[in-house]
N, C-alpha and C. Protein backbone atom coordinates (compact mmCIF):
# COMPACT_ATOMS: atom_id res chain seq x y z
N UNK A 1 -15.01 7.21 -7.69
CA UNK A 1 -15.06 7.63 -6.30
C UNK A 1 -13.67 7.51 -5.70
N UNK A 2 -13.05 8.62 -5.06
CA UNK A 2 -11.89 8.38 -4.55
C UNK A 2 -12.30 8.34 -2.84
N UNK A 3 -11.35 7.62 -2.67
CA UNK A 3 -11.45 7.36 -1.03
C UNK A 3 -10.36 8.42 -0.38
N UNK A 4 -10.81 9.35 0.53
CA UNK A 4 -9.62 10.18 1.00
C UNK A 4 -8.82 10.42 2.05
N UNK A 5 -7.49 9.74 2.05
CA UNK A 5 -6.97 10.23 3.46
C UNK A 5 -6.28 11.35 3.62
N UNK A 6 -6.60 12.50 2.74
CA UNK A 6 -6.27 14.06 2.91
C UNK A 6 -7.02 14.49 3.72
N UNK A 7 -8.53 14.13 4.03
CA UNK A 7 -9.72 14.75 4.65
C UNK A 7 -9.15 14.15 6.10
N UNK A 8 -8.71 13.53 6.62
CA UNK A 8 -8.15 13.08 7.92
C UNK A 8 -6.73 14.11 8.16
N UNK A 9 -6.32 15.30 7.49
CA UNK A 9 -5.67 16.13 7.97
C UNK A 9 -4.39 15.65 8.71
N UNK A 10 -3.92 14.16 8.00
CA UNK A 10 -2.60 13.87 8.46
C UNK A 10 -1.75 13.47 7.79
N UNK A 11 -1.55 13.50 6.41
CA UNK A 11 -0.75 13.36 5.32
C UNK A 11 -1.37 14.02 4.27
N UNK A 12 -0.91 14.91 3.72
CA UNK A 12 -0.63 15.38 2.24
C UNK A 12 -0.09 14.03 0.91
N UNK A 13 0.87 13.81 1.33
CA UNK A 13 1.80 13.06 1.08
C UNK A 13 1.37 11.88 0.53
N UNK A 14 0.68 11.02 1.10
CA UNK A 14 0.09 9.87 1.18
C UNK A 14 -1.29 9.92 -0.36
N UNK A 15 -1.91 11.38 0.42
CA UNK A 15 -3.57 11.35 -0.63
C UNK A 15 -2.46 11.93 -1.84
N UNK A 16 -1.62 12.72 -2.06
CA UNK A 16 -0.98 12.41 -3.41
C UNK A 16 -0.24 11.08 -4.23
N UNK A 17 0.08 10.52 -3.50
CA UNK A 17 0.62 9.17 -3.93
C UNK A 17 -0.23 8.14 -4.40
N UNK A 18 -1.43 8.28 -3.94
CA UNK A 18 -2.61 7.78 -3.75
C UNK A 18 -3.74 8.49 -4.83
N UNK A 19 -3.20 9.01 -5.37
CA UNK A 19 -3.62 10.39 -6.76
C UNK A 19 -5.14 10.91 -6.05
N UNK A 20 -5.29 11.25 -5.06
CA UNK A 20 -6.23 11.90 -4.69
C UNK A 20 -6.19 13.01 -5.11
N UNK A 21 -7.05 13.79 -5.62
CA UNK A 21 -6.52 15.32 -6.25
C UNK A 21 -6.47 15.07 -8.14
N UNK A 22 -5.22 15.87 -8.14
CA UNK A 22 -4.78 15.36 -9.15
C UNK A 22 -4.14 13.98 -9.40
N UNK A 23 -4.39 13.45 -10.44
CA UNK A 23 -3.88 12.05 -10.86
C UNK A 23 -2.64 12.54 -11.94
N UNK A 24 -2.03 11.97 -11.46
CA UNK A 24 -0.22 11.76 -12.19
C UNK A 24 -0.35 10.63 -12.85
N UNK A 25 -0.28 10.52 -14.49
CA UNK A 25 0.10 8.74 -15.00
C UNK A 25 1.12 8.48 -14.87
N UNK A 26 2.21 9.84 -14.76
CA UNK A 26 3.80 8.94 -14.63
C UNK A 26 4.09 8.30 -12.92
N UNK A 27 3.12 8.16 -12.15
CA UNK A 27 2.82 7.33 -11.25
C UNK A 27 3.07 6.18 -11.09
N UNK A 28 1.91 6.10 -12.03
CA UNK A 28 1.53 4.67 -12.28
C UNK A 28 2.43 3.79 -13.44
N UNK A 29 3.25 4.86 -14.63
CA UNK A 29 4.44 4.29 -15.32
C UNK A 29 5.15 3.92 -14.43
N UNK A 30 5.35 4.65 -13.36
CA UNK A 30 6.79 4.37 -13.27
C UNK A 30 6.75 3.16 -11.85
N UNK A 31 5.92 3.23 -11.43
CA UNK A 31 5.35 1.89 -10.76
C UNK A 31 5.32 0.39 -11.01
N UNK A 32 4.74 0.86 -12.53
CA UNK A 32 4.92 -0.66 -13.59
C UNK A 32 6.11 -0.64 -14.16
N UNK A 33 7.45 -0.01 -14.02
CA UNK A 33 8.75 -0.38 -13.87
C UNK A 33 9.37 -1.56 -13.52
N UNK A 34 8.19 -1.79 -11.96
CA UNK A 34 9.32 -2.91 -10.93
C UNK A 34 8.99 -4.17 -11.80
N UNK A 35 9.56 -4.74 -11.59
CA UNK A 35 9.86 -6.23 -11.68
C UNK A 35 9.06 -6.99 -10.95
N UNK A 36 8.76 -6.15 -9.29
CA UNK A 36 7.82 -7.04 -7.91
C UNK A 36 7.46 -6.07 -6.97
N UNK A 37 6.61 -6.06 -6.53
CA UNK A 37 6.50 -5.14 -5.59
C UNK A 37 5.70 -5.70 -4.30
N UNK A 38 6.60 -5.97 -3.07
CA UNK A 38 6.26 -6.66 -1.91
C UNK A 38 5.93 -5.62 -0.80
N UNK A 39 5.10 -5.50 -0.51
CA UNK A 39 4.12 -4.05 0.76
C UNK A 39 4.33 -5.27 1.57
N UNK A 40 4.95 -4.54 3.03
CA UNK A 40 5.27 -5.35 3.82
C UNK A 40 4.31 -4.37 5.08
N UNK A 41 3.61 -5.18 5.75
CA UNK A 41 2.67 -4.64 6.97
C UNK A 41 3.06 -4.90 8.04
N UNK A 42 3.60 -4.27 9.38
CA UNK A 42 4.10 -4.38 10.51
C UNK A 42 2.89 -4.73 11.20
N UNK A 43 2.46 -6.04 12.02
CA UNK A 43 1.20 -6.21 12.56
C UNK A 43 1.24 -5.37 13.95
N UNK A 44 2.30 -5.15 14.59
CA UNK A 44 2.01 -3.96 16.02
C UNK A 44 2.54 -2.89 15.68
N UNK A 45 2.41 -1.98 14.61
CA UNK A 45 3.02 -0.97 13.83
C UNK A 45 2.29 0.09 15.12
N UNK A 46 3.09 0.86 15.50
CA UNK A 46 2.44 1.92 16.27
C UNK A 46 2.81 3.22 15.77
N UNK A 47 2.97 3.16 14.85
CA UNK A 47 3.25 5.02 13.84
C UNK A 47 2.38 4.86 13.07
N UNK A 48 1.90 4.27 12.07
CA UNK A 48 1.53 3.89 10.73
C UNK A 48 -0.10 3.75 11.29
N UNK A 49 -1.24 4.50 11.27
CA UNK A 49 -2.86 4.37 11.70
C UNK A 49 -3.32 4.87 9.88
N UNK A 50 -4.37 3.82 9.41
CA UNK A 50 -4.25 2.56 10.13
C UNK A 50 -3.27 1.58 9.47
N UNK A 51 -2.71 0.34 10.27
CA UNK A 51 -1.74 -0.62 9.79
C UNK A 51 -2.41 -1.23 8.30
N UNK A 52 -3.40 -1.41 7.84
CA UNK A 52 -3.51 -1.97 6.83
C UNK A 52 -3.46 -0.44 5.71
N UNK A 53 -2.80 0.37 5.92
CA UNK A 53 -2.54 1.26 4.88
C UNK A 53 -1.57 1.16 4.41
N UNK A 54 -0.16 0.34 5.28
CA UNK A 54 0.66 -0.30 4.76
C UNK A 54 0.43 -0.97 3.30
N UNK A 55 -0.64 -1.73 3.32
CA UNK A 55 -1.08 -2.40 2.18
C UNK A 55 -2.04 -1.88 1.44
N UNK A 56 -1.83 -0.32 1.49
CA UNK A 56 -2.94 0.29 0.41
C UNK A 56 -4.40 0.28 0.84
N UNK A 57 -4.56 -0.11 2.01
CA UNK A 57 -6.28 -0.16 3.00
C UNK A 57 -6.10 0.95 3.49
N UNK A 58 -7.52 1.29 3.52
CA UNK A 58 -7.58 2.32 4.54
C UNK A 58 -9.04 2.42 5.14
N UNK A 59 -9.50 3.67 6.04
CA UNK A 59 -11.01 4.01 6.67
C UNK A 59 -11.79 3.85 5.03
N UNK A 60 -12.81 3.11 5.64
CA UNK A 60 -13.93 3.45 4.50
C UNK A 60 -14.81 5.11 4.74
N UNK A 61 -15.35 5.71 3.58
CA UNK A 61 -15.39 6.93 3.51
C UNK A 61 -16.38 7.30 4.95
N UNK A 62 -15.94 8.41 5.60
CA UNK A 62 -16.71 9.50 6.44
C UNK A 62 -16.30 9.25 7.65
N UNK A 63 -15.66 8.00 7.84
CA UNK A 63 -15.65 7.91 9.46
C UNK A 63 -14.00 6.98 9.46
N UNK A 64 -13.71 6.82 10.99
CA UNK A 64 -12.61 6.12 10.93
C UNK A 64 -12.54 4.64 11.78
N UNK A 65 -13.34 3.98 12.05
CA UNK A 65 -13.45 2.79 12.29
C UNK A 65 -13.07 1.31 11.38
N UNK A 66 -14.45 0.85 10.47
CA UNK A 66 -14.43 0.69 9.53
C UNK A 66 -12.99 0.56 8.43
N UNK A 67 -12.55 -0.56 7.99
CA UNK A 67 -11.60 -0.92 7.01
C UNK A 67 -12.05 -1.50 5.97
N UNK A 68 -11.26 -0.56 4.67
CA UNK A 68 -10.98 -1.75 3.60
C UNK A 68 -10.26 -1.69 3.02
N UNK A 69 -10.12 -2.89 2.06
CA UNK A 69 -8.46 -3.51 1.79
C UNK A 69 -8.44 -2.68 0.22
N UNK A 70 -7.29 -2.82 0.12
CA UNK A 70 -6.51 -2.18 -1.68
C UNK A 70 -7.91 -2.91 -2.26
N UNK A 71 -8.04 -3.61 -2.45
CA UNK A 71 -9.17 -4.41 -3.39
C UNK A 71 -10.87 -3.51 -3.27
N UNK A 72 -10.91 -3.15 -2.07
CA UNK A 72 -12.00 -2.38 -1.85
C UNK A 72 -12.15 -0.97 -2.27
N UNK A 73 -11.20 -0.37 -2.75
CA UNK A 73 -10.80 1.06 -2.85
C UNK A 73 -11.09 1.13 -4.45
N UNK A 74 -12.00 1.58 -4.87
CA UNK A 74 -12.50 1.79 -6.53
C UNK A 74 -11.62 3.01 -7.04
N UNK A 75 -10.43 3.83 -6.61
CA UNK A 75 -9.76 4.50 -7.13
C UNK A 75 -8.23 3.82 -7.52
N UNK A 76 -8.10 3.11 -6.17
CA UNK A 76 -6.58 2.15 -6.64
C UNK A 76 -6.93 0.72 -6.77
N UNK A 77 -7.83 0.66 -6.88
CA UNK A 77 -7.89 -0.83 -7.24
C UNK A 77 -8.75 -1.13 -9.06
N UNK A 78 -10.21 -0.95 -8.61
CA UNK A 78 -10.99 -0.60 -9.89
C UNK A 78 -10.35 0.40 -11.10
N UNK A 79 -10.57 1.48 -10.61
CA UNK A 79 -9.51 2.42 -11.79
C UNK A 79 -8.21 2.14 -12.20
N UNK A 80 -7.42 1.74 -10.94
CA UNK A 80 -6.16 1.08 -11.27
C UNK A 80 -4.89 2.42 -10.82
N UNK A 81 -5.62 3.43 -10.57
CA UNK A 81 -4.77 4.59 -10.78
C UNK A 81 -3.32 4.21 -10.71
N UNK A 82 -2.40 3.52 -9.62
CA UNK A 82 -1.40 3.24 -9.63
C UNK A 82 -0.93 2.22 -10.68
N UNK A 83 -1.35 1.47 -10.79
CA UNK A 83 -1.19 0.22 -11.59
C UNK A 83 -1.09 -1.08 -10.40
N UNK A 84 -1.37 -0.97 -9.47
CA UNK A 84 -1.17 -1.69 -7.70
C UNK A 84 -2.12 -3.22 -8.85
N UNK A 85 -3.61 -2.89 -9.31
CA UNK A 85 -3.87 -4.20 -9.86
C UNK A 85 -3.60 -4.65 -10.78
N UNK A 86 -2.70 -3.98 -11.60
CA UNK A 86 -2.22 -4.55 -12.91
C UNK A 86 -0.39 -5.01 -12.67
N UNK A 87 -0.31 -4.84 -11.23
CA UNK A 87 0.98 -5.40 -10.64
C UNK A 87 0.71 -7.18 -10.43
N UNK A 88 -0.73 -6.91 -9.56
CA UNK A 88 -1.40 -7.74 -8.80
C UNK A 88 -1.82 -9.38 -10.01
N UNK A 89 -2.43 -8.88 -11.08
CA UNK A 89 -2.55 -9.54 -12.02
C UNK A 89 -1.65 -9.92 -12.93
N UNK A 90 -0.67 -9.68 -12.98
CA UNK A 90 0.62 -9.92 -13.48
C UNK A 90 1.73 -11.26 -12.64
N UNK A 91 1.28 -10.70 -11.13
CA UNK A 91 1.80 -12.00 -10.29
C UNK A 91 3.15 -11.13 -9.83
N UNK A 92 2.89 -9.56 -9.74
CA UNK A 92 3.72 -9.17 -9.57
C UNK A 92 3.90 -8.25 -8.00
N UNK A 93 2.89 -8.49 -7.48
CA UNK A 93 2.56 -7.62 -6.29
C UNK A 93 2.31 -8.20 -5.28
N UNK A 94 3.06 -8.72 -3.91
CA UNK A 94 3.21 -9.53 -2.56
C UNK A 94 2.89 -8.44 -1.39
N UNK A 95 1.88 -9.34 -0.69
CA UNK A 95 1.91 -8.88 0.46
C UNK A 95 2.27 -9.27 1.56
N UNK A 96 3.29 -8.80 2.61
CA UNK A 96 3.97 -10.03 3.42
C UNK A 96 3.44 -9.25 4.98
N UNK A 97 2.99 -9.51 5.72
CA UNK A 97 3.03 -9.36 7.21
C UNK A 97 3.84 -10.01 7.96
N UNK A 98 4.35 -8.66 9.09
CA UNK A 98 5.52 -8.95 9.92
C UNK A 98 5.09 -8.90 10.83
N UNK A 99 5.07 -9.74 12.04
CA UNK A 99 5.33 -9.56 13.29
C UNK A 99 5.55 -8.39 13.93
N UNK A 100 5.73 -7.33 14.72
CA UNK A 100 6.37 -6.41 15.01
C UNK A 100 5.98 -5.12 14.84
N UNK A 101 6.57 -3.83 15.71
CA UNK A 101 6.39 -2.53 15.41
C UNK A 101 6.87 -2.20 14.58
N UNK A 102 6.27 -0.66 13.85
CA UNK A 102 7.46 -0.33 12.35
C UNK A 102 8.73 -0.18 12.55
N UNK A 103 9.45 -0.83 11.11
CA UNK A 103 10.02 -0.97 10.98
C UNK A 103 11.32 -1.97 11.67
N UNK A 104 10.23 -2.60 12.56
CA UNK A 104 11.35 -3.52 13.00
C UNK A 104 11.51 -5.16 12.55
N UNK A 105 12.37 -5.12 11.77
CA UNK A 105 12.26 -6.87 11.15
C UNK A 105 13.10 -7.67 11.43
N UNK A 106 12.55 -8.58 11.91
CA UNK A 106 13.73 -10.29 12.58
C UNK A 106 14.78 -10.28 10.93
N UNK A 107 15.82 -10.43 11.74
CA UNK A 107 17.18 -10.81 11.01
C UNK A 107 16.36 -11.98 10.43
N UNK A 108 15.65 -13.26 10.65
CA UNK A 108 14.84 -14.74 10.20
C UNK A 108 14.17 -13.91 8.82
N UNK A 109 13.57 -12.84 9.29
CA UNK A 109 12.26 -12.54 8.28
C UNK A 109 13.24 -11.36 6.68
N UNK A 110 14.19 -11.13 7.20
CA UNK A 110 15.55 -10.51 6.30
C UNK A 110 15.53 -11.42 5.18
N UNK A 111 16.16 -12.75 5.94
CA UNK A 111 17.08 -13.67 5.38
C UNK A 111 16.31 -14.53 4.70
N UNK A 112 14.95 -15.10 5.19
CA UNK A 112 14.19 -15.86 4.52
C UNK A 112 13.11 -15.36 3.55
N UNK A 113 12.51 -14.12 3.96
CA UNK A 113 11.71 -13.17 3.14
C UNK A 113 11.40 -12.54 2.08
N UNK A 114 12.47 -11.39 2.75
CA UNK A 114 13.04 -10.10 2.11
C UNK A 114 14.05 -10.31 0.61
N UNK A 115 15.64 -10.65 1.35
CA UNK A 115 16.22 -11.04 0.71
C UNK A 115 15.91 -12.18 -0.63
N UNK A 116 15.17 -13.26 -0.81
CA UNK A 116 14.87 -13.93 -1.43
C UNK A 116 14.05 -13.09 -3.05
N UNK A 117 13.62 -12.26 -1.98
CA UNK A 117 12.57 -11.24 -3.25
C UNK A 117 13.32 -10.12 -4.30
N UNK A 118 14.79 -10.25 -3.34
CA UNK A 118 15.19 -9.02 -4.06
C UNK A 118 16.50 -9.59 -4.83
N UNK A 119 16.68 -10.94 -5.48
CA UNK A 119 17.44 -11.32 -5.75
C UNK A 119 17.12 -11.76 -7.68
N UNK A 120 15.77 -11.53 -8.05
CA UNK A 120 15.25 -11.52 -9.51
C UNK A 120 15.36 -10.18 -9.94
């Protein structure tokens, strides 16, 4: 079962990345490349609906209220399509919440955070 945020008529972009449609494996190769992969969620994100899509969540199917997390999603999580749980099980996949609208991050959350992650 894929979950779709193409049918919400506001990214293309997204339900491909998300292999809605067609599924790409060099996706998911090239995903299991990183070394770490830290999804960072802006908690007053006002571009990004909804904010936990940051982290691979999204509307559960038919309506848009209703959330669930990467773990709930039986196409990227169960199937694995990305490799997001075989990141996850590896000890290789962080999820960090920020304070703030997108894209805006405390110089604190840089220096103590960010930076720290990108130094392996």
């Amino acid at each position: 079962a894929v979950v779709s945020t193409q049918s919400t008529g506001k990214s293309r972009f997204i339900g491909e990345i998300n292999q809605e449609g067609t599924i790409r494996p060099e996706y998911k190769t090239n995903l299991l490349k990183l070394a770490n992969l830290t999804l960072i969620k802006f908690t007053k994100d006002s571009m990004v609906t909804p904010r936990e899509s940051e982290w691979f969540g999204f509307y559960k199917p038919g309506q848009d209220k209703e959330l669930m997390t990467l773990q709930e999603n039986p196409a990227l999580w169960d199937e694995d399509r990305l490799g997001l749980r075989q990141l996850s099980e590896e000890g290789r996949l962080e999820f960090l919440a920020v304070e703030g609208d997108h894209l805006q991050v405390p110089e604190k959350v840089w220096l103590d955070e960010i930076i720290p992650r990108l130094k392996d």
